[in-house]
N, C-alpha and C. Protein backbone atom coordinates (compact mmCIF):
# COMPACT_ATOMS: atom_id res chain seq x y z
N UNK A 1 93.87 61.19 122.24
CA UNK A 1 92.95 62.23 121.78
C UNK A 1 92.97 63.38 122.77
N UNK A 2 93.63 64.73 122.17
CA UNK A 2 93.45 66.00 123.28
C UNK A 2 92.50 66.76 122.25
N UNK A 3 91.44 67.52 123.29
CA UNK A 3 90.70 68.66 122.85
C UNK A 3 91.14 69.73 123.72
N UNK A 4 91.44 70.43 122.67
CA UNK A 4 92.16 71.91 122.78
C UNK A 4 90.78 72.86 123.06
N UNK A 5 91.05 73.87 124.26
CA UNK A 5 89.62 74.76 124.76
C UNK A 5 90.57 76.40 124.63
N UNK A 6 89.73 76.56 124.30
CA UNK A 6 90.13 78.56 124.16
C UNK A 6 89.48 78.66 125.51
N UNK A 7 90.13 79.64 126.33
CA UNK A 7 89.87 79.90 127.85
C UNK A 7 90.18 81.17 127.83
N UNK A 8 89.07 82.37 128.35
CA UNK A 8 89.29 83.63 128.75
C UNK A 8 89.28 83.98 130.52
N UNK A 9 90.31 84.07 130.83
CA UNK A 9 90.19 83.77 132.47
C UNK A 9 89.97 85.05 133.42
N UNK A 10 89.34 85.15 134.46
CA UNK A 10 89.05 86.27 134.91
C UNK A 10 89.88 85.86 135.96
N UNK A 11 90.99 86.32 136.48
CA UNK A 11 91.41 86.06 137.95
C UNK A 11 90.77 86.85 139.26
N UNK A 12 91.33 86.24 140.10
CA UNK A 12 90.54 87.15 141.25
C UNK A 12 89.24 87.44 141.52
N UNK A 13 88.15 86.50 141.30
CA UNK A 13 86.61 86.75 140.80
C UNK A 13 86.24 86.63 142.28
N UNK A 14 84.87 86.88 142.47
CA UNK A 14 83.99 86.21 143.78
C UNK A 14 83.93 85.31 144.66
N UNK A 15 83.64 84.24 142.97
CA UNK A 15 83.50 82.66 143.20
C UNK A 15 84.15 81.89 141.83
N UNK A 16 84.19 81.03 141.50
CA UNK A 16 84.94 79.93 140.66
C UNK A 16 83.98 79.22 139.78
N UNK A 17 84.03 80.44 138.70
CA UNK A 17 82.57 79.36 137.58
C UNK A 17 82.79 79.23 136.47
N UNK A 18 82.18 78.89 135.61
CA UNK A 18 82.01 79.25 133.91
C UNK A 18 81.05 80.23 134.04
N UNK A 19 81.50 81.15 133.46
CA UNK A 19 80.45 82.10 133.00
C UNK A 19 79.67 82.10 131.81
N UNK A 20 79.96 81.89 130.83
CA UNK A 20 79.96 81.44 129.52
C UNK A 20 80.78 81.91 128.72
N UNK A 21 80.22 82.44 127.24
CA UNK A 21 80.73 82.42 126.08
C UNK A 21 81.72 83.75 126.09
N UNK A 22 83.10 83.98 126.00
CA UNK A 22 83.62 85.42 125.46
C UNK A 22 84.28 85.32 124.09
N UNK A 23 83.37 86.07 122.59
CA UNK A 23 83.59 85.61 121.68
C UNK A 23 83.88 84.26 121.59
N UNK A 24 84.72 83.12 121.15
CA UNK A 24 84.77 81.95 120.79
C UNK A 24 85.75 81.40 122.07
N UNK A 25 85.92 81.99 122.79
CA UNK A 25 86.37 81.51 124.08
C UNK A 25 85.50 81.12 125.16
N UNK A 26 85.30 80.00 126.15
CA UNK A 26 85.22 79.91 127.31
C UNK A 26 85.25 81.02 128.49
N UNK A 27 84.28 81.63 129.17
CA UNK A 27 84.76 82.43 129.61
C UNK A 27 84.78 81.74 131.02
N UNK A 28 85.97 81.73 132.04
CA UNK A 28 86.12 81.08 133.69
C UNK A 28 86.34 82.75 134.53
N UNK A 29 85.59 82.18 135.80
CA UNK A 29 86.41 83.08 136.44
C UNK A 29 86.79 82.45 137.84
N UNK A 30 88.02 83.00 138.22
CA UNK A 30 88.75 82.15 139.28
C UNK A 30 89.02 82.93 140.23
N UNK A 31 88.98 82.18 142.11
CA UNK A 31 89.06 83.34 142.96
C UNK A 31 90.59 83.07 143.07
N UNK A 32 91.30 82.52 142.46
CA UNK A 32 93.01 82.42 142.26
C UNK A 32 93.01 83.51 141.94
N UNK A 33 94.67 84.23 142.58
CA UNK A 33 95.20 85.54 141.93
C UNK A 33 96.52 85.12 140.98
N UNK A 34 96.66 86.34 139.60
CA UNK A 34 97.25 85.89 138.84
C UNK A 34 98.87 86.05 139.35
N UNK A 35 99.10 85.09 140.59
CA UNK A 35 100.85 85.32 140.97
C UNK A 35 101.41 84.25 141.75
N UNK A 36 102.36 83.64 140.82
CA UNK A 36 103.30 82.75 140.68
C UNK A 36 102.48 81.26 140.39
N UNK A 37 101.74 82.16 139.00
CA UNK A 37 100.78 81.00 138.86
C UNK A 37 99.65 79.88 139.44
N UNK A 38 99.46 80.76 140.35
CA UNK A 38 98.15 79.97 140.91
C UNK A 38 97.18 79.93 140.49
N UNK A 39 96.41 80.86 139.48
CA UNK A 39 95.52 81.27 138.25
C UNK A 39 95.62 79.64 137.58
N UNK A 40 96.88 79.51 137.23
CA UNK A 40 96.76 78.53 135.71
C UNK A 40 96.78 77.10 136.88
N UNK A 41 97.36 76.83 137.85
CA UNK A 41 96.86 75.51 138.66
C UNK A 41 95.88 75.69 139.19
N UNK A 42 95.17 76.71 139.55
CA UNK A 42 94.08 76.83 140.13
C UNK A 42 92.83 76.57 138.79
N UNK A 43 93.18 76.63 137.64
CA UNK A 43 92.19 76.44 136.63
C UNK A 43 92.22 75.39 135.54
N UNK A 44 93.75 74.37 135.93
CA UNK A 44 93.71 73.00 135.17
C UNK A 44 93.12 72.43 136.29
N UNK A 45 92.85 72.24 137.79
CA UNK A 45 92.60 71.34 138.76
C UNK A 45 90.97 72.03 138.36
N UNK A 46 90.61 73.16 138.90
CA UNK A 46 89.05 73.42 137.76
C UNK A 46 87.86 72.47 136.77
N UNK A 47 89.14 72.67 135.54
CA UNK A 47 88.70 71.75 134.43
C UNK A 47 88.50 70.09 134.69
N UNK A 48 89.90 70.02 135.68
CA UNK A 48 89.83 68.49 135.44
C UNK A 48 88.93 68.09 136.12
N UNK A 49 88.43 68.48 137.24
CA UNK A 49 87.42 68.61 138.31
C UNK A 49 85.79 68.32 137.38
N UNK A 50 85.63 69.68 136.86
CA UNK A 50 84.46 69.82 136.02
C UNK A 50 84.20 68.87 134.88
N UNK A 51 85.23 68.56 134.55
CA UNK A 51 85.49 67.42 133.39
C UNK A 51 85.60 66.34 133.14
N UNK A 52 85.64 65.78 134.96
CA UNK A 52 85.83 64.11 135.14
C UNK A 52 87.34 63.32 134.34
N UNK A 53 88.44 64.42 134.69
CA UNK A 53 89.49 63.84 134.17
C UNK A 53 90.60 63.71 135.49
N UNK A 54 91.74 63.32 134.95
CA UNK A 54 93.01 63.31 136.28
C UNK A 54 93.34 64.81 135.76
N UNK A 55 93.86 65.29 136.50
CA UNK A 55 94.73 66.64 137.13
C UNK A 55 95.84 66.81 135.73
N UNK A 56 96.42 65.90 135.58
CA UNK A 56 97.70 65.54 134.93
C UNK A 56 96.87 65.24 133.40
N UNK A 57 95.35 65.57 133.41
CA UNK A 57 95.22 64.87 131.27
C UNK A 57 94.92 66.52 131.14
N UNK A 58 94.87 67.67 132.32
CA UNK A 58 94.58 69.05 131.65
C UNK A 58 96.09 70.05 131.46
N UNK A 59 96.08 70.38 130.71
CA UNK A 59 98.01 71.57 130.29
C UNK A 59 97.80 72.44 129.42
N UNK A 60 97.88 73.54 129.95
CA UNK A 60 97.93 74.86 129.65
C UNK A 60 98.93 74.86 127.92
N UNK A 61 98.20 74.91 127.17
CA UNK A 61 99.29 74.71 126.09
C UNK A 61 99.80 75.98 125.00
N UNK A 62 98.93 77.14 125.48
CA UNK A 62 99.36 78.54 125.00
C UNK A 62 98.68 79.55 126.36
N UNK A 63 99.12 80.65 126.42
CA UNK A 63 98.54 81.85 126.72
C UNK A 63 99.06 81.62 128.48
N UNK A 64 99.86 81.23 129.19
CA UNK A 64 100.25 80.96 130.22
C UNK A 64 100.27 82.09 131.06
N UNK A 65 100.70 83.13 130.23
CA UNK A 65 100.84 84.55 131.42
C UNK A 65 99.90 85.48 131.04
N UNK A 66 98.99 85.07 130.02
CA UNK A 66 98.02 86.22 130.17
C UNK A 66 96.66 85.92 130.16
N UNK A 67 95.22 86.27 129.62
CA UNK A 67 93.92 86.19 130.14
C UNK A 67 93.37 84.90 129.28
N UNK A 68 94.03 85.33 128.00
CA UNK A 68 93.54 84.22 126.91
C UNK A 68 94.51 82.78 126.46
N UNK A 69 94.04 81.61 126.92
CA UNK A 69 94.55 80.51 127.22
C UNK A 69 94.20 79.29 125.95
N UNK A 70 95.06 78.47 125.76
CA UNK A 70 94.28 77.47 125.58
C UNK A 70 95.00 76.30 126.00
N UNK A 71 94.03 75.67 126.42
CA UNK A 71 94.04 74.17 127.75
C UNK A 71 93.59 73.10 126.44
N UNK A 72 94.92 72.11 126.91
CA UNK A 72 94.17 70.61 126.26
C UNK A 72 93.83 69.70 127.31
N UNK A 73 92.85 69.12 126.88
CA UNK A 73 92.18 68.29 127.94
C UNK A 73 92.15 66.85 127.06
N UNK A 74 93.46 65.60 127.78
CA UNK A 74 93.33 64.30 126.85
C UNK A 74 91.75 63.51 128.10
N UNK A 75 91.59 62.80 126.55
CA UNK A 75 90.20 61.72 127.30
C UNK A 75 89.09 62.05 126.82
N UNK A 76 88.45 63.32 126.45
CA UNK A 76 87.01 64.28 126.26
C UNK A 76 87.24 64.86 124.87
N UNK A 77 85.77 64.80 124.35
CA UNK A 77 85.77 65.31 123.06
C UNK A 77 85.48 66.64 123.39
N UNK A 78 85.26 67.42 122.69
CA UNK A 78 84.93 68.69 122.58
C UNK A 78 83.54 69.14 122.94
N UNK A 79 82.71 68.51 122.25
CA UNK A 79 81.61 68.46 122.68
C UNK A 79 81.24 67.91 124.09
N UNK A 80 81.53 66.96 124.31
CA UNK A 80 81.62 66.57 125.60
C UNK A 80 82.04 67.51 126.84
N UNK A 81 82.96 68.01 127.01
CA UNK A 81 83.71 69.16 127.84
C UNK A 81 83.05 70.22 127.54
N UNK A 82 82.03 70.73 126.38
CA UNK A 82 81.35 72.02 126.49
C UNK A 82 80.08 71.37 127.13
N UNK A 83 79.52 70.24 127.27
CA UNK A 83 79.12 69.29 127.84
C UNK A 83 78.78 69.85 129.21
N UNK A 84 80.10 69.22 129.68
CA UNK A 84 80.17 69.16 131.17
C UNK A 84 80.47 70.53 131.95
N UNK A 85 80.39 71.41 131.21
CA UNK A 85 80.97 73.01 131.29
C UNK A 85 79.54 73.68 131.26
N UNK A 86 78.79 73.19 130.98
CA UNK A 86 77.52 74.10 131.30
C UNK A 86 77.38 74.61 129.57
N UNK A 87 77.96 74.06 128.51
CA UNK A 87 77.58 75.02 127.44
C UNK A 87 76.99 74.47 126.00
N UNK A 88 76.45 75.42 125.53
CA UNK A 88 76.26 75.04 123.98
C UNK A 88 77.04 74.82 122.82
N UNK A 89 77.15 73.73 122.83
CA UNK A 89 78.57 73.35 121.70
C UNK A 89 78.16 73.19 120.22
N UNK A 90 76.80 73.69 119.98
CA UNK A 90 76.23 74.01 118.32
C UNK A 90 76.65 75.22 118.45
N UNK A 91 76.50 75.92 119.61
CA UNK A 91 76.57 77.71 119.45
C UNK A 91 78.16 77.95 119.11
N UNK A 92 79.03 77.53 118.74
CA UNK A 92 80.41 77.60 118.70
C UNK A 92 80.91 76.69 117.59
């Protein structure tokens, strides 16, 4: 079982949070900069972190080089991972 997350990523931020909702995306922001991919490992180790999964059940499965992503996460339902993300998963 993978749940697929729409991810809008802010690179280069402050600090390393969920912010919330951007349109039907997730919005993260990461103090990773977006070069030679440290953005997208810096934000599956993130998820899996926030999510109570291994490193290796989160993969970038579209949007790799640009802001809008989507990450599958095997193990977690959907609800669950908006869950553990700080969010409202009726609101979506």
């Amino acid at each position: 079982m993978a749940t697929v997350l729409k991810i809008h990523l802010q690179p280069r931020a402050a600090t390393t949070e969920v912010v919330g909702w951007h349109g039907d995306a997730v919005k993260v922001r990461l103090t990773a900069p977006p070069v030679d991919g440290a953005a997208n490992e810096a934000l599956c180790r993130f998820l899996a972190d926030r999510l109570g999964v291994a490193r290796g059940a989160v993969t970038i499965v579209g949007g790799a080089t640009g802001r809008a992503k989507r990450v599958a996460v095997e193990g977690v339902t959907r609800e669950a991972a908006l869950r553990a993300l700080g969010l409202d998963a009726a609101s979506r």
